[in-house]
N, C-alpha and C. Protein backbone atom coordinates (compact mmCIF):
# COMPACT_ATOMS: atom_id res chain seq x y z
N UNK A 1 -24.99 -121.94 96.16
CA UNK A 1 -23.92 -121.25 96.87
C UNK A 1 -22.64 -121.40 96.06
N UNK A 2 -22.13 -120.77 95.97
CA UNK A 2 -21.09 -119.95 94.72
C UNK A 2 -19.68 -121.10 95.82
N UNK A 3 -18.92 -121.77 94.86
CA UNK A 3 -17.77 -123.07 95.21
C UNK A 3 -18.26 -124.06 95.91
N UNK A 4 -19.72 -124.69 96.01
CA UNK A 4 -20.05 -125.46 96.65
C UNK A 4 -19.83 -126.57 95.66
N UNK A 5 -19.30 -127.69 96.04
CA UNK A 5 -19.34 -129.16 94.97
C UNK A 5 -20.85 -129.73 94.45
N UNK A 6 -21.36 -129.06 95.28
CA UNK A 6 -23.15 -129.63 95.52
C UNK A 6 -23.81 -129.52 93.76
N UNK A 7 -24.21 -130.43 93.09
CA UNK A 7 -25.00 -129.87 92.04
C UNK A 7 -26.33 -130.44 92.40
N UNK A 8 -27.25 -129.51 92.58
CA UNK A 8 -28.45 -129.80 92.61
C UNK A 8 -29.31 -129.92 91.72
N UNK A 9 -30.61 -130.68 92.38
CA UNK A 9 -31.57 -131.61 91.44
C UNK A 9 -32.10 -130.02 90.95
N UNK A 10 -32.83 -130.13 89.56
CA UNK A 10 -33.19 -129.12 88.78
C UNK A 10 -34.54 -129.07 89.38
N UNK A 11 -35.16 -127.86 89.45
CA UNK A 11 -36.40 -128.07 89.68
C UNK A 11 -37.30 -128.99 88.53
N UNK A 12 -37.51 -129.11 87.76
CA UNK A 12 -37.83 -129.94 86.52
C UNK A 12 -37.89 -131.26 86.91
N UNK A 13 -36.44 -131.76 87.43
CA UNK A 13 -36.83 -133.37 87.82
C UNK A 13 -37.23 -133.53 89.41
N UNK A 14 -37.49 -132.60 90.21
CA UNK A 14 -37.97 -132.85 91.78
C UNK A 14 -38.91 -132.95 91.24
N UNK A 15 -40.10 -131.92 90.15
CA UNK A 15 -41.43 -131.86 90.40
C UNK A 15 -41.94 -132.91 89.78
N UNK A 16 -40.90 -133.40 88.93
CA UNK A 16 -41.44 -135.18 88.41
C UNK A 16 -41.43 -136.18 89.45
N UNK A 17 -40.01 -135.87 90.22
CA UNK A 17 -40.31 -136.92 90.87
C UNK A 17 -41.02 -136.98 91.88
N UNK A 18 -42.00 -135.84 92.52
CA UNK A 18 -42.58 -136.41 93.52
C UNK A 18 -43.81 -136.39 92.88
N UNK A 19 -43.90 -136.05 91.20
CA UNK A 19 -45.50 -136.34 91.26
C UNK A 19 -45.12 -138.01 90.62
N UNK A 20 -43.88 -138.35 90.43
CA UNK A 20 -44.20 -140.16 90.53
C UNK A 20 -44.41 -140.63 91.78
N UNK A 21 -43.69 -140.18 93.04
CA UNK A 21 -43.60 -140.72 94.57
C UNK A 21 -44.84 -140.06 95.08
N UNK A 22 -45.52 -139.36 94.50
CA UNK A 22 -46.65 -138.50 95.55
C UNK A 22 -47.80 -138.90 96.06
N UNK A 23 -47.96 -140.36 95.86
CA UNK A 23 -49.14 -141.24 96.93
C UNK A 23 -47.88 -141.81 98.13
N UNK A 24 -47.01 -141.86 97.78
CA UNK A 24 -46.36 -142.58 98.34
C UNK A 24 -45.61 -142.02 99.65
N UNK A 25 -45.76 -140.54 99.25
CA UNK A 25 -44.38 -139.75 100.31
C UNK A 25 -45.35 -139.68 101.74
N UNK A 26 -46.45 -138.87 101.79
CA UNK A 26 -47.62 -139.24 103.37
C UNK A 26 -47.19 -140.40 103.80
N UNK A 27 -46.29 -139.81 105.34
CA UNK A 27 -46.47 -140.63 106.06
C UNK A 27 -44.83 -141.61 105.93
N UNK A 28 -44.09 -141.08 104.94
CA UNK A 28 -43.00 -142.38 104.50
C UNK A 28 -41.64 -141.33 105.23
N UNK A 29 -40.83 -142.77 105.51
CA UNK A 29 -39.57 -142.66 106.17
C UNK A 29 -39.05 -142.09 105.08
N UNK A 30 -37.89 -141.50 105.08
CA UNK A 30 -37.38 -140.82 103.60
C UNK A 30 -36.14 -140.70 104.14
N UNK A 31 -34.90 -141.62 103.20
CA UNK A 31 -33.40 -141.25 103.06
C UNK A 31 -32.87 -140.77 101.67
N UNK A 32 -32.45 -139.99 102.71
CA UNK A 32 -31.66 -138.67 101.22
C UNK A 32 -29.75 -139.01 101.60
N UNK A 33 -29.68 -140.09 100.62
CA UNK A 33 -28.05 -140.28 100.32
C UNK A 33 -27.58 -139.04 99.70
N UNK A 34 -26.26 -138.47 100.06
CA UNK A 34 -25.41 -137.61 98.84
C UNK A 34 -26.62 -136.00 99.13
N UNK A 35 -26.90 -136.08 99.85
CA UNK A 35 -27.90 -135.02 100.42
C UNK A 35 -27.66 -133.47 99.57
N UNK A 36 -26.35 -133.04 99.86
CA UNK A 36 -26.53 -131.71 98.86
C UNK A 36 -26.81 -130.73 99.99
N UNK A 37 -27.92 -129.73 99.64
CA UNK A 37 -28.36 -128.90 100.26
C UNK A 37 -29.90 -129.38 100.84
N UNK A 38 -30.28 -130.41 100.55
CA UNK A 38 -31.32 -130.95 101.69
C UNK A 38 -32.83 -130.97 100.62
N UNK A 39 -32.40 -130.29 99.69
CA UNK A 39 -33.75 -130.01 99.08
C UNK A 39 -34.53 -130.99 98.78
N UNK A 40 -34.19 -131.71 98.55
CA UNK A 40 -35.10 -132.96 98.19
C UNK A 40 -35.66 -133.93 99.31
N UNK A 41 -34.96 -134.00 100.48
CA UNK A 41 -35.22 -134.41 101.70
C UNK A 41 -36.68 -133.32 102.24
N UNK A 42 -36.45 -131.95 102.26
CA UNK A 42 -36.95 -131.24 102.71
C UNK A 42 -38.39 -130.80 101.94
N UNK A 43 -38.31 -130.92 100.23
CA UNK A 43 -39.53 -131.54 100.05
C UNK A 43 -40.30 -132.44 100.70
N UNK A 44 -39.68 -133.36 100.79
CA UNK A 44 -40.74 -135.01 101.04
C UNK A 44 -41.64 -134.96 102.53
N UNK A 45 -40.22 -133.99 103.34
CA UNK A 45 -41.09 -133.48 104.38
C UNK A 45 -42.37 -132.40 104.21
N UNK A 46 -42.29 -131.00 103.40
CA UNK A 46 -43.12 -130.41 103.51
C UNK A 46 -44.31 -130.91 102.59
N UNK A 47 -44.25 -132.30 101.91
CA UNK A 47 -45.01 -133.17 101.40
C UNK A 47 -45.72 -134.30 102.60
N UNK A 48 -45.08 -133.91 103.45
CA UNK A 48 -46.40 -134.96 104.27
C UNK A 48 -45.29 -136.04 105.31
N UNK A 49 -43.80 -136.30 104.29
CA UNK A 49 -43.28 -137.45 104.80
C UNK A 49 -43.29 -137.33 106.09
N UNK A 50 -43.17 -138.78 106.61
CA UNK A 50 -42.96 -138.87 108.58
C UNK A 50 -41.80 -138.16 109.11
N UNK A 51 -40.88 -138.65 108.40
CA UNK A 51 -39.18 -138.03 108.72
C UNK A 51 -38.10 -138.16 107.48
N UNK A 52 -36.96 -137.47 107.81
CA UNK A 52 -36.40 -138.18 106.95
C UNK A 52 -35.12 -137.94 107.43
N UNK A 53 -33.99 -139.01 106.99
CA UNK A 53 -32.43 -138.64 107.40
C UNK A 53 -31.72 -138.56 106.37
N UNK A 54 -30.63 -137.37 106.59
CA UNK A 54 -29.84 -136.74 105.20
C UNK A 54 -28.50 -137.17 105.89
N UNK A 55 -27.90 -137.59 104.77
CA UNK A 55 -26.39 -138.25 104.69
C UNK A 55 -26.02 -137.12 103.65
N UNK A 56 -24.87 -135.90 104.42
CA UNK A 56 -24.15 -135.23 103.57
C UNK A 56 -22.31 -135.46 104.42
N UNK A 57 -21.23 -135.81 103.82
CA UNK A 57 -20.29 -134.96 104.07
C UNK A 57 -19.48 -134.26 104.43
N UNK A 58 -19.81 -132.89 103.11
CA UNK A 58 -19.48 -131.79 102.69
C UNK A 58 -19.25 -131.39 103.73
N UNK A 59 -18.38 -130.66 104.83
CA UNK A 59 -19.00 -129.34 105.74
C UNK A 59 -20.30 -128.33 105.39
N UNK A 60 -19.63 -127.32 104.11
CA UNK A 60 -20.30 -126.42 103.70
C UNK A 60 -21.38 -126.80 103.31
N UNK A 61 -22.10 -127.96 103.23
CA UNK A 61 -22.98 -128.67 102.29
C UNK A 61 -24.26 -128.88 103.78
N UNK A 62 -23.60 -129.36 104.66
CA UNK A 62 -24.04 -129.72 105.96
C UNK A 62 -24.43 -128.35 106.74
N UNK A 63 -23.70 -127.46 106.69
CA UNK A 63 -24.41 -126.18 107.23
C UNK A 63 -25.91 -125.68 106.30
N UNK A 64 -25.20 -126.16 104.90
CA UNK A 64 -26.47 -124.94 104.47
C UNK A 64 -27.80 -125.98 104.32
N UNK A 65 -27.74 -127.60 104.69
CA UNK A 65 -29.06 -128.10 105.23
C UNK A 65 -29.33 -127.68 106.53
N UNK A 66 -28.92 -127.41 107.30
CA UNK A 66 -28.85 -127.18 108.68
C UNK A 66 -29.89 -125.51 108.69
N UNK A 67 -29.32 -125.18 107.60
CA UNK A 67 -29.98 -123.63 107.40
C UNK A 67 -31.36 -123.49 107.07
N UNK A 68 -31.43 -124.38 105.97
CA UNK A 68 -32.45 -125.16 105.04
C UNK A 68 -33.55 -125.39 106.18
N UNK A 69 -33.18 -126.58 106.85
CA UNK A 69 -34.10 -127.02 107.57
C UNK A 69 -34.52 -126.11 108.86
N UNK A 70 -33.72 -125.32 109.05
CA UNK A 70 -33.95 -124.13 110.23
C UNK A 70 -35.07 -122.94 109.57
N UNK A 71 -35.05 -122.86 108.36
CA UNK A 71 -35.61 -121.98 107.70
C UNK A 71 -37.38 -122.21 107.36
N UNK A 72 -37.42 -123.68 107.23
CA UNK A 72 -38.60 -124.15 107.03
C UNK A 72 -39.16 -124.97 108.02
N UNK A 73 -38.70 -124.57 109.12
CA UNK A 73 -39.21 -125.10 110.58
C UNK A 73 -39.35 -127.03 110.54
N UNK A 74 -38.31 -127.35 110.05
CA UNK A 74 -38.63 -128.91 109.92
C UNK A 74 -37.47 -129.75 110.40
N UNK A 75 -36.71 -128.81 111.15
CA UNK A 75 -35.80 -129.74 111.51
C UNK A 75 -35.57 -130.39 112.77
N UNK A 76 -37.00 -130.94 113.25
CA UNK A 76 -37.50 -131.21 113.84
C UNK A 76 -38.00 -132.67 113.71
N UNK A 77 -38.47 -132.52 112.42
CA UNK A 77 -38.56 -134.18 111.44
C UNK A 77 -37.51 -134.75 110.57
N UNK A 78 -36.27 -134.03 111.09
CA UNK A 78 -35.08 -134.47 110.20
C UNK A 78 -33.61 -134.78 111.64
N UNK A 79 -33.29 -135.95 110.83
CA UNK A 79 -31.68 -136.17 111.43
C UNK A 79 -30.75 -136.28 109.94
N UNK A 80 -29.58 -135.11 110.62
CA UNK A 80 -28.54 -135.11 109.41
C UNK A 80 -27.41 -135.80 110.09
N UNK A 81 -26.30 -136.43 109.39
CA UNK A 81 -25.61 -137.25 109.23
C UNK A 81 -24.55 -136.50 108.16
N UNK A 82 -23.80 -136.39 109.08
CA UNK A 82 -22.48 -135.74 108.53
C UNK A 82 -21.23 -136.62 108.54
N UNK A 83 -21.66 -137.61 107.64
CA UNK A 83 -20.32 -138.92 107.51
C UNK A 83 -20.52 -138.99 105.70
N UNK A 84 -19.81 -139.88 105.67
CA UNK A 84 -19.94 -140.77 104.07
C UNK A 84 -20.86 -141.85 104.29
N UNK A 85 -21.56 -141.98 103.04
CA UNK A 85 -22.88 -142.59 103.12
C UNK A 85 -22.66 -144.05 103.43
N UNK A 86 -21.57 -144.88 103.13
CA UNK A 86 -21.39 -146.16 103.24
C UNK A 86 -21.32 -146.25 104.40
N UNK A 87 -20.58 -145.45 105.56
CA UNK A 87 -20.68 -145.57 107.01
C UNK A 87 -22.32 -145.25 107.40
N UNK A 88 -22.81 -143.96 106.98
CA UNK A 88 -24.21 -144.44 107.29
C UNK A 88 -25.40 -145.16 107.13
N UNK A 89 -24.82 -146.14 106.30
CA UNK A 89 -25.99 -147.04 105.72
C UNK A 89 -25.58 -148.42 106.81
N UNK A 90 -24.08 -148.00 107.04
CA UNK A 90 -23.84 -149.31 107.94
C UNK A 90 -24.53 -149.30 109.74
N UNK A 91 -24.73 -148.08 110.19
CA UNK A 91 -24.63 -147.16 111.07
C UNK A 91 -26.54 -147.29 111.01
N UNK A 92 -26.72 -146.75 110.03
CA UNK A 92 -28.45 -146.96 109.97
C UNK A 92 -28.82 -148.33 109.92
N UNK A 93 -28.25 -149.50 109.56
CA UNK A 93 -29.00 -150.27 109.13
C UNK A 93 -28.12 -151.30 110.72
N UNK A 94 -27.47 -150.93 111.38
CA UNK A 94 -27.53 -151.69 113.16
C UNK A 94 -28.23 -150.85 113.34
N UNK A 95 -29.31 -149.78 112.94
CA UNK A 95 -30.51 -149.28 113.95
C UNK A 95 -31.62 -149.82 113.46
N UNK A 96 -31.22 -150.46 112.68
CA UNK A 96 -32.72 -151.41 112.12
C UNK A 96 -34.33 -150.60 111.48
N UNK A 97 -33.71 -149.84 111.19
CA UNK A 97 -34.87 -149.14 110.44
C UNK A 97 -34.85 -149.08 109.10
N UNK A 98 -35.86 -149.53 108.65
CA UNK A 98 -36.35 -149.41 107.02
C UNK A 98 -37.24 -148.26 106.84
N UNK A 99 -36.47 -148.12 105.90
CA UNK A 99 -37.15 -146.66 104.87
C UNK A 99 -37.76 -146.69 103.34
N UNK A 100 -38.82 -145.85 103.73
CA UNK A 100 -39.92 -146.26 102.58
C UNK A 100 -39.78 -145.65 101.24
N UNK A 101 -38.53 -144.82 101.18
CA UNK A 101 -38.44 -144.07 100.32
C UNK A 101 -36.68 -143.75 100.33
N UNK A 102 -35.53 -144.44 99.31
CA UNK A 102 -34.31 -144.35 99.53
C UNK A 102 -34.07 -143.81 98.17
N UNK A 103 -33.67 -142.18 97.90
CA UNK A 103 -33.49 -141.41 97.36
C UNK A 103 -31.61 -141.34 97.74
N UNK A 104 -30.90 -141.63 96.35
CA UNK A 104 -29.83 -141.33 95.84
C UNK A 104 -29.07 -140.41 95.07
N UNK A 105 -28.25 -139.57 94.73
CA UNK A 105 -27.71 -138.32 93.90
C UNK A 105 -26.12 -138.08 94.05
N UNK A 106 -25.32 -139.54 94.08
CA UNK A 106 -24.01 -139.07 93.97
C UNK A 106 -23.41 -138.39 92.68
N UNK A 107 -22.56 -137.38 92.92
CA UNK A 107 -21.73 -136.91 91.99
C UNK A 107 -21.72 -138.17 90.90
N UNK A 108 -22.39 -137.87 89.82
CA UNK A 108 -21.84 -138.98 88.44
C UNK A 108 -20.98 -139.35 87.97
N UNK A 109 -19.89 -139.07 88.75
CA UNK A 109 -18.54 -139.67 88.17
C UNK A 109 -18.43 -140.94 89.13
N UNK A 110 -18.85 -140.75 90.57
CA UNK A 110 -18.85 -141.76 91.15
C UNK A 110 -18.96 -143.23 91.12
N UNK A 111 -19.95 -143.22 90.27
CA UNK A 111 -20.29 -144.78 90.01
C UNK A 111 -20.42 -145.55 90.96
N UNK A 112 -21.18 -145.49 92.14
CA UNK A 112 -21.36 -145.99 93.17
C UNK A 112 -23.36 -146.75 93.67
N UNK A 113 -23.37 -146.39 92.22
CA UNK A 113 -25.36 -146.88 92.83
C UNK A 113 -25.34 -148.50 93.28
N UNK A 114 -24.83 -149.18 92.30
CA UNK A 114 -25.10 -150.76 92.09
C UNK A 114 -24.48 -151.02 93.26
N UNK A 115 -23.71 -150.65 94.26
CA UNK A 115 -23.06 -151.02 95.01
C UNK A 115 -23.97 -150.11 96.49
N UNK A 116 -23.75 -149.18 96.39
CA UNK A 116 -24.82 -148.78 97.59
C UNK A 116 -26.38 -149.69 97.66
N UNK A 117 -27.03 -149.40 96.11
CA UNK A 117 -28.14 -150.84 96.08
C UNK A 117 -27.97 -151.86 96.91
N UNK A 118 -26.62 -152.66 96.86
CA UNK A 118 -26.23 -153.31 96.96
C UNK A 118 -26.51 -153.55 99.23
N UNK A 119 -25.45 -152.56 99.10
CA UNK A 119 -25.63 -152.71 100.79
C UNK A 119 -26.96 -152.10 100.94
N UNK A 120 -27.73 -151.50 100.81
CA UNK A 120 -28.91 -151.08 101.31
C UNK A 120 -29.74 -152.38 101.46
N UNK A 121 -29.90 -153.20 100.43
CA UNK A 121 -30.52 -154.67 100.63
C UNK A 121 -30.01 -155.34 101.79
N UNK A 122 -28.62 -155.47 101.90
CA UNK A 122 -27.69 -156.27 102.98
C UNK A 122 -27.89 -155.86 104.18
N UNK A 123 -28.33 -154.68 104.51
CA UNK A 123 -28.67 -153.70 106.34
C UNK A 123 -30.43 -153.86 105.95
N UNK A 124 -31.08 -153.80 105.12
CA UNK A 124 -32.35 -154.08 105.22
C UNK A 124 -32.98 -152.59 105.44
N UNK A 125 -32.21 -151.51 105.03
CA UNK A 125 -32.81 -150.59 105.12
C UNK A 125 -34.04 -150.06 104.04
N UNK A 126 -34.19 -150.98 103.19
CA UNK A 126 -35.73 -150.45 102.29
C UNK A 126 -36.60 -151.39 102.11
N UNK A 127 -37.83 -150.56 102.97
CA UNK A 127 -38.86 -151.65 103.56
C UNK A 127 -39.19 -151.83 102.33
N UNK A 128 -40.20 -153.86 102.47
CA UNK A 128 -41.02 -154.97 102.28
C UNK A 128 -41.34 -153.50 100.24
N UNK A 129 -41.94 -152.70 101.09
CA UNK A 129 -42.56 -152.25 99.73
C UNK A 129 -42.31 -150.77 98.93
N UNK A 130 -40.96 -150.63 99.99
CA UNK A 130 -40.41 -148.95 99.55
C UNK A 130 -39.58 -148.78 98.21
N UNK A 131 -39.44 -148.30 97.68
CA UNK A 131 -38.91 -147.46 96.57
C UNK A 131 -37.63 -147.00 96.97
N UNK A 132 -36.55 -147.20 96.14
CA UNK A 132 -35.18 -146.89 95.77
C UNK A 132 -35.01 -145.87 94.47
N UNK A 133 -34.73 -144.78 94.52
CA UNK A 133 -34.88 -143.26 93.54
C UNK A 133 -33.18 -143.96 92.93
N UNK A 134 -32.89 -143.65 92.10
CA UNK A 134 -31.30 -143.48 91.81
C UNK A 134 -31.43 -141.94 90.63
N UNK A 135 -30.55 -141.07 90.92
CA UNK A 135 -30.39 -140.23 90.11
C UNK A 135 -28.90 -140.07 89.53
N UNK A 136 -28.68 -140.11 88.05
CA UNK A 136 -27.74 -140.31 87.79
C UNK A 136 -27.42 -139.79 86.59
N UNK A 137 -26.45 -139.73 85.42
CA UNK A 137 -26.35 -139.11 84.31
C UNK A 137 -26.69 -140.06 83.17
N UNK A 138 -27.65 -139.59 82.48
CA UNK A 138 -28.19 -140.66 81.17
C UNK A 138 -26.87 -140.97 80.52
N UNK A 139 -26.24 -140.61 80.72
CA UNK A 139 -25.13 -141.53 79.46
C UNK A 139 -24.93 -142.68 80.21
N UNK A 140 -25.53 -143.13 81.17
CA UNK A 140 -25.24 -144.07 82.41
C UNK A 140 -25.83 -145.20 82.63
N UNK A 141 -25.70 -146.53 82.30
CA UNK A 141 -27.25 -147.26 82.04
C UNK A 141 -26.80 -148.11 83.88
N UNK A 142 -27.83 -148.73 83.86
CA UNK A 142 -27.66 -149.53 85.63
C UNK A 142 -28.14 -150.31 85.18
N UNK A 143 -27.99 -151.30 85.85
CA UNK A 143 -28.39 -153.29 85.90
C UNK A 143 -30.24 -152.87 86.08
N UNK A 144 -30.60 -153.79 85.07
CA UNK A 144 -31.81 -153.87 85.19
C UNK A 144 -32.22 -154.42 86.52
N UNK A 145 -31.43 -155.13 87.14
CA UNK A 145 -31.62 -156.24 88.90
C UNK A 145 -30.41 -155.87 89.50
N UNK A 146 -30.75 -155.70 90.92
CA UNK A 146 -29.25 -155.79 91.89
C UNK A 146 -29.81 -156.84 92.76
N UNK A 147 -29.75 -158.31 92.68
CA UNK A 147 -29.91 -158.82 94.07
C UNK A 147 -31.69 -158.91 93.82
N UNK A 148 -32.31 -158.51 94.72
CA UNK A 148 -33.75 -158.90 94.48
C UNK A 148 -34.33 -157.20 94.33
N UNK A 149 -33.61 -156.63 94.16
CA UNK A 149 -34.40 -155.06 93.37
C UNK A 149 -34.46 -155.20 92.05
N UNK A 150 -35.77 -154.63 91.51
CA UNK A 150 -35.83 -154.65 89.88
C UNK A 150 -35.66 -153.15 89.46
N UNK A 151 -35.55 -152.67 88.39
CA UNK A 151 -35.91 -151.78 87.85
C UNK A 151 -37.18 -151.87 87.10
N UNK A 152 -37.78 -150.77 87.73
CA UNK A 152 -39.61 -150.53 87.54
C UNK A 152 -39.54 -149.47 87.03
N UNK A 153 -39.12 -148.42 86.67
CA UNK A 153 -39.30 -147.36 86.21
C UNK A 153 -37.85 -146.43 85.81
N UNK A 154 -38.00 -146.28 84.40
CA UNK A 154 -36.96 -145.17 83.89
C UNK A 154 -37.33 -143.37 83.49
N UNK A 155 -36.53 -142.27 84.14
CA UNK A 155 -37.13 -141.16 83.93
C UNK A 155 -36.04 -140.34 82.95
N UNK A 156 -35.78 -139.66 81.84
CA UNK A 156 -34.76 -139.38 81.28
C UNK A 156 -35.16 -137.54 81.12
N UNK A 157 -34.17 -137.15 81.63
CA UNK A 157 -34.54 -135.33 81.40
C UNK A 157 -33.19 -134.62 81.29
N UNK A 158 -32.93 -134.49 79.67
CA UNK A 158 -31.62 -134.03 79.58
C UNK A 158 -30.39 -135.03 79.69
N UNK A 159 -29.82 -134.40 80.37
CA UNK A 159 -28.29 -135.39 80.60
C UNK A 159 -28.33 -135.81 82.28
N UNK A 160 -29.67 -135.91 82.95
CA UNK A 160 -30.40 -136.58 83.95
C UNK A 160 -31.22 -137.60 83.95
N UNK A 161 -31.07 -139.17 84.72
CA UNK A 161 -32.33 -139.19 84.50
C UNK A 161 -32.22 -140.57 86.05
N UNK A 162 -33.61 -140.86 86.26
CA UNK A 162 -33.89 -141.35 87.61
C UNK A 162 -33.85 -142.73 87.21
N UNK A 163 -33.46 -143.49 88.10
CA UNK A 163 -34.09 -145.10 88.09
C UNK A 163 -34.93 -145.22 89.25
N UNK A 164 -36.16 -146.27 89.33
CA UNK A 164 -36.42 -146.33 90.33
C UNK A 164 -36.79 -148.41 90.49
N UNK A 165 -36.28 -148.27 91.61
CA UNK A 165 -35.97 -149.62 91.86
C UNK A 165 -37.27 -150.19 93.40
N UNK A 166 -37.67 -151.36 92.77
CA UNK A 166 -38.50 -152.05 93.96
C UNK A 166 -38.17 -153.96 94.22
N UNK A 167 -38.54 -154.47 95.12
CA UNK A 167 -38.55 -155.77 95.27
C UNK A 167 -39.09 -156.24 94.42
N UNK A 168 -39.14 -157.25 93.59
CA UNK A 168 -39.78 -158.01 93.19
C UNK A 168 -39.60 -158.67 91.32
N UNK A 169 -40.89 -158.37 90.74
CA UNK A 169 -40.85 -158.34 89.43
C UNK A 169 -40.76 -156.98 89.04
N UNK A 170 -40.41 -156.56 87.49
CA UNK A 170 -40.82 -155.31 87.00
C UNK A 170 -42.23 -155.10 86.60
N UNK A 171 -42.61 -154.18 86.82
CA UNK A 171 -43.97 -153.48 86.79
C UNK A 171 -44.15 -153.61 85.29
């Protein structure tokens, strides 16, 4: 949509990333930080996921998920969240739910992963064995560890590329 701030994921790196997440998405809670236009949320659903909740914002950004999800009959398995993500991570995580799948995409100037990482561990919102996506600009490196998340996996495509972060050791 023509003046939207939104830059969206390329098709190129969605179809990577869910064929890395794609045992994983059946059945998984799914948070879409920095949401955009929903697309990537709205994959994971027409992939099988249980639900998922989108943290956008934008106004204009928030209607056209609203559209999104009206369009592909799924918004039904979705709650959107029309705040800034730090209030909803605070907001989600006194509802005590962990999510199996915490997908990130702030604007890259932001510089805000290590620190959202950060509280997402502290509210307990990414379950025992879920996956943390970070999408961000390769000129961009992130802490190999935040706290007890490792980095398990690096994806580089262009002047894009994913981290993906789990409990424990690195893979």
């Amino acid at each position: 949509m023509k003046g939207m701030k939104t830059r969206p994921t390329t098709d190129r790196v969605k179809e990577s990333l869910f064929s890395i997440l794609g045992p994983v998405i059946p059945d998984a809670d799914f948070l879409d930080l920095f949401s955009g236009t929903g697309g990537i949320a709205i994959e994971a659903l027409s992939r099988g996921a249980n639900l998922a909740v989108l943290v956008e914002r934008d106004r204009r950004a928030l209607a056209v998920i609203r559209e999104n999800l009206q369009a592909t009959r799924l918004e039904g398995k979705a709650t959107v969240m029309g705040t800034d993500v730090h209030r909803a991570v605070a907001a989600l995580g006194q509802q005590g739910h962990a999510f199996d799948v915490v997908f990130m995409d702030p604007p890259y100037e932001l510089m805000v992963i290590p620190d959202l990482l950060q509280q997402i561990q502290t509210k307990s919102l990414l379950a025992p064995e879920g996956i943390a996506v970070c999408e961000h600009g390769s000129d961009t490196d992130l802490p190999e560890t935040v706290d007890a998340l490792r980095l398990v996996r690096k994806q580089v495509y262009g002047d894009t590329q994913m981290d993906f972060y789990r409990f424990g050791s690195p893979a």
